[in-house]
C-alpha atoms as a PDB file:
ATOM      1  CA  UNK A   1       8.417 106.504 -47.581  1.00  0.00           C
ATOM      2  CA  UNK A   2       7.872 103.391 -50.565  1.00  0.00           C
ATOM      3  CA  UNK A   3      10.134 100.748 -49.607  1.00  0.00           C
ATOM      4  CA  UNK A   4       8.275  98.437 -52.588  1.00  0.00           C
ATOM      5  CA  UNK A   5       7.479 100.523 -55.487  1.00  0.00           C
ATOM      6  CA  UNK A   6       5.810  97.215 -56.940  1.00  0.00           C
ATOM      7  CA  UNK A   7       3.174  96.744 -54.543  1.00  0.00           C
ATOM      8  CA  UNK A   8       2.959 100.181 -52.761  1.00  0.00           C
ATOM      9  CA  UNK A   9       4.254  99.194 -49.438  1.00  0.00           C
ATOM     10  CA  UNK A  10       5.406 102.235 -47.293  1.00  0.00           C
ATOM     11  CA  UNK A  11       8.019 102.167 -43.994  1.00  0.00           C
ATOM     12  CA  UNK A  12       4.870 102.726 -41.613  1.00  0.00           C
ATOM     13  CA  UNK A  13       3.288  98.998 -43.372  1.00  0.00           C
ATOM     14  CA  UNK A  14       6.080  97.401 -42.209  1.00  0.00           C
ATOM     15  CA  UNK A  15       6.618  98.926 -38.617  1.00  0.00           C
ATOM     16  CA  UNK A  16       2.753  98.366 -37.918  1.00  0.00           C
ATOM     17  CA  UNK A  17       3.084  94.553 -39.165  1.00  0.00           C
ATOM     18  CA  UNK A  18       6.437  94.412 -36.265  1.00  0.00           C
ATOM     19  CA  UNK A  19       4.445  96.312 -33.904  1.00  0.00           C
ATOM     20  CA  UNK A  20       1.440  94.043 -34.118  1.00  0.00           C
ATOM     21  CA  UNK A  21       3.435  91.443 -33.485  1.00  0.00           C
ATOM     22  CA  UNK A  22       4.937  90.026 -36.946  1.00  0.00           C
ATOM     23  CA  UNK A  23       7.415  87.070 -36.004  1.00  0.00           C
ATOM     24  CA  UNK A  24      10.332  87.414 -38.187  1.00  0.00           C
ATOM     25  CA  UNK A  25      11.082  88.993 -41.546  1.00  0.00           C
ATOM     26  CA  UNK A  26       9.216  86.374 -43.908  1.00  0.00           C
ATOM     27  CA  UNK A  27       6.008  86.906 -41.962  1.00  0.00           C
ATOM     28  CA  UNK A  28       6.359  90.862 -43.060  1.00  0.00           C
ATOM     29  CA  UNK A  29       6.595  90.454 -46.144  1.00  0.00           C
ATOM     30  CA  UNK A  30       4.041  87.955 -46.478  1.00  0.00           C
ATOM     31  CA  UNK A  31       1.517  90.032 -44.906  1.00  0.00           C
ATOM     32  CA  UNK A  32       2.228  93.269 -46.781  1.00  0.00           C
ATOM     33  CA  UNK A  33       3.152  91.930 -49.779  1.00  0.00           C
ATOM     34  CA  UNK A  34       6.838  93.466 -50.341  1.00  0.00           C
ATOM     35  CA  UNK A  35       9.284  91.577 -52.280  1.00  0.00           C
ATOM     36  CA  UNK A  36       6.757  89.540 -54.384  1.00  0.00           C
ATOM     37  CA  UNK A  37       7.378  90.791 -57.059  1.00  0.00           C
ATOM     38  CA  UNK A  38      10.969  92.079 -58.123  1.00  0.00           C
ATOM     39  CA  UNK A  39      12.205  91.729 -54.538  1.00  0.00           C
ATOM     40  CA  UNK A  40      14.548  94.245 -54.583  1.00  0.00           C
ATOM     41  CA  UNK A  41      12.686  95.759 -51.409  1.00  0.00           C
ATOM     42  CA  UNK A  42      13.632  92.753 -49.193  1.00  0.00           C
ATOM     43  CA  UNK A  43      16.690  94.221 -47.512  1.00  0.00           C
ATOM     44  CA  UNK A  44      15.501  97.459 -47.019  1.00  0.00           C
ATOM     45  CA  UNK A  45      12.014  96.197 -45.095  1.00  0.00           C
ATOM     46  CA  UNK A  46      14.431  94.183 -43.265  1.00  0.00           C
ATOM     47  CA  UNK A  47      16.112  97.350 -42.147  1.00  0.00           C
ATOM     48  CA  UNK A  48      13.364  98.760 -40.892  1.00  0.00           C
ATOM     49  CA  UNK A  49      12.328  95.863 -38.957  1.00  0.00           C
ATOM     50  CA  UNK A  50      15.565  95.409 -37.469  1.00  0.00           C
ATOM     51  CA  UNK A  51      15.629  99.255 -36.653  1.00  0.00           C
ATOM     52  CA  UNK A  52      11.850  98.617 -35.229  1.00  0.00           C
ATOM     53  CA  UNK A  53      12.427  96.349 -33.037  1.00  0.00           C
ATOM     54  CA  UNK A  54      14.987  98.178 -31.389  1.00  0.00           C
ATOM     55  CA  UNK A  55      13.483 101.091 -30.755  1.00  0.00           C
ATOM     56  CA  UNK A  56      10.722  98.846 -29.343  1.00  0.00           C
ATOM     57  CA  UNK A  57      13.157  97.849 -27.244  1.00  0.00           C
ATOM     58  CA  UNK A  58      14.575 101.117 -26.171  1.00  0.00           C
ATOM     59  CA  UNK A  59      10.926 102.442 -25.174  1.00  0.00           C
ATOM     60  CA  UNK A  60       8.419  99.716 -25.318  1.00  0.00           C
ATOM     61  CA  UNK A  61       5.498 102.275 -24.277  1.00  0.00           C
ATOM     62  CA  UNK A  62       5.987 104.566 -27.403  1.00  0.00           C
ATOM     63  CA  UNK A  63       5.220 103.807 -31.443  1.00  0.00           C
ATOM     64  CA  UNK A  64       8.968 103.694 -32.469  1.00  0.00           C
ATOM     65  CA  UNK A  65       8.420 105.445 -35.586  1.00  0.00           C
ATOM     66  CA  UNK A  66       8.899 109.446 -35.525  1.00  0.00           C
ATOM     67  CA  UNK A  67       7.074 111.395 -37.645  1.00  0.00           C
ATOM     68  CA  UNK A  68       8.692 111.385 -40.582  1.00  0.00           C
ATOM     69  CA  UNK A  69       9.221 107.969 -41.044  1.00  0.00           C
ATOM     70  CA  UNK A  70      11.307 104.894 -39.982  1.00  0.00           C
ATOM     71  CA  UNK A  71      14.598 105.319 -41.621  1.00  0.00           C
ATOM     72  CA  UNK A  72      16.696 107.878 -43.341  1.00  0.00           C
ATOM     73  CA  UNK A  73      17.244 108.058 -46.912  1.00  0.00           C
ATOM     74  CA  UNK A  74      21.152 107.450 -46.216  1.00  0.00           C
ATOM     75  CA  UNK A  75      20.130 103.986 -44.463  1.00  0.00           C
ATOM     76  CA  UNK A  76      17.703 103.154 -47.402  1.00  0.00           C
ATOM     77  CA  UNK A  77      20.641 103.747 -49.638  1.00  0.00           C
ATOM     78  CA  UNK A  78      22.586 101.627 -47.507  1.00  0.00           C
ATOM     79  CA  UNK A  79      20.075  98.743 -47.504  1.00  0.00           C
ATOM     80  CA  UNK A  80      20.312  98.531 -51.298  1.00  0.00           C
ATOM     81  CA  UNK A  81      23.680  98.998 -51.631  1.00  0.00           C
ATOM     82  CA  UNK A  82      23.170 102.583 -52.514  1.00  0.00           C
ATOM     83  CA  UNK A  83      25.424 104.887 -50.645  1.00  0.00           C
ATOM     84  CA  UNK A  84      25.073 108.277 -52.701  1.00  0.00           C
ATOM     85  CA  UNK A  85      22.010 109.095 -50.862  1.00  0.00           C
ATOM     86  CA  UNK A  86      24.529 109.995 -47.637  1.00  0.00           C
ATOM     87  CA  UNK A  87      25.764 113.137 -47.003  1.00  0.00           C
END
Protein backbone atom coordinates (compact mmCIF):
# COMPACT_ATOMS: atom_id res chain seq x y z
CA UNK A 1 0.00 0.00 0.00
CA UNK A 2 1.22 4.13 -0.58
CA UNK A 3 1.61 5.48 2.75
CA UNK A 4 3.25 8.88 0.89
CA UNK A 5 1.47 9.59 -2.23
CA UNK A 6 4.15 12.51 -2.65
CA UNK A 7 7.15 10.55 -2.94
CA UNK A 8 5.83 6.99 -3.71
CA UNK A 9 6.74 5.34 -0.52
CA UNK A 10 4.84 1.99 0.05
CA UNK A 11 4.25 0.00 3.71
CA UNK A 12 6.97 -2.69 2.58
CA UNK A 13 9.74 0.74 2.24
CA UNK A 14 9.19 1.36 5.56
CA UNK A 15 9.18 -2.22 7.20
CA UNK A 16 12.48 -3.05 5.16
CA UNK A 17 14.14 0.37 6.47
CA UNK A 18 12.94 -1.15 10.46
CA UNK A 19 14.02 -4.48 9.50
CA UNK A 20 17.44 -3.38 8.35
CA UNK A 21 17.87 -1.86 11.29
CA UNK A 22 16.44 1.90 11.08
CA UNK A 23 16.87 3.50 14.69
CA UNK A 24 13.83 5.42 15.36
CA UNK A 25 11.11 7.06 13.30
CA UNK A 26 13.17 10.19 11.92
CA UNK A 27 15.80 7.84 10.51
CA UNK A 28 12.71 6.21 8.32
CA UNK A 29 11.68 8.83 6.97
CA UNK A 30 14.89 10.23 6.17
CA UNK A 31 15.94 7.30 4.32
CA UNK A 32 12.77 6.77 2.28
CA UNK A 33 11.86 10.03 1.90
CA UNK A 34 8.13 10.11 3.43
CA UNK A 35 6.88 13.18 4.94
CA UNK A 36 9.14 15.63 2.97
CA UNK A 37 6.97 16.95 1.35
CA UNK A 38 3.28 17.55 2.66
CA UNK A 39 3.93 15.28 5.66
CA UNK A 40 0.73 14.12 6.09
CA UNK A 41 2.25 10.45 5.84
CA UNK A 42 4.24 10.86 9.11
CA UNK A 43 1.81 9.18 11.48
CA UNK A 44 0.82 6.55 9.42
CA UNK A 45 4.74 5.31 8.65
CA UNK A 46 4.95 5.63 12.27
CA UNK A 47 2.23 3.06 12.58
CA UNK A 48 3.74 0.74 10.71
CA UNK A 49 6.95 0.96 12.40
CA UNK A 50 5.50 0.68 15.67
CA UNK A 51 3.39 -2.37 14.38
CA UNK A 52 6.94 -3.68 12.84
CA UNK A 53 8.73 -3.79 15.50
CA UNK A 54 6.41 -5.75 17.34
CA UNK A 55 5.89 -8.34 15.29
CA UNK A 56 9.72 -8.45 15.19
CA UNK A 57 9.39 -8.97 18.50
CA UNK A 58 6.78 -11.62 18.56
CA UNK A 59 8.87 -13.84 15.96
CA UNK A 60 12.25 -12.42 15.40
CA UNK A 61 13.10 -15.33 12.76
CA UNK A 62 10.21 -14.36 10.32
CA UNK A 63 9.75 -10.97 7.91
CA UNK A 64 6.83 -9.48 10.00
CA UNK A 65 5.00 -8.35 7.10
CA UNK A 66 2.22 -10.86 5.61
CA UNK A 67 1.53 -10.82 2.27
CA UNK A 68 -0.66 -8.32 1.78
CA UNK A 69 0.91 -5.71 3.48
CA UNK A 70 1.73 -4.20 6.94
CA UNK A 71 -1.43 -2.67 8.12
CA UNK A 72 -5.10 -2.65 7.44
CA UNK A 73 -6.89 0.02 5.77
CA UNK A 74 -8.99 0.55 9.15
CA UNK A 75 -5.51 1.26 11.01
CA UNK A 76 -4.36 3.58 8.10
CA UNK A 77 -7.60 5.39 8.63
CA UNK A 78 -6.88 5.47 12.14
CA UNK A 79 -3.34 6.87 11.74
CA UNK A 80 -4.75 9.90 9.91
CA UNK A 81 -7.52 10.43 11.85
CA UNK A 82 -9.69 8.73 9.35
CA UNK A 83 -12.01 6.24 10.87
CA UNK A 84 -14.60 5.57 7.92
CA UNK A 85 -12.29 3.14 6.43
CA UNK A 86 -13.44 0.57 9.53
CA UNK A 87 -16.01 -1.69 9.28
Amino acid sequence: MIVCHCNHVTDRDVARLVRAGAPDADSVLAACGAGNACGGCKPLVRLIIEKERRLRAASPDEEGLDPQGSISRCEAGRASDDESTCA
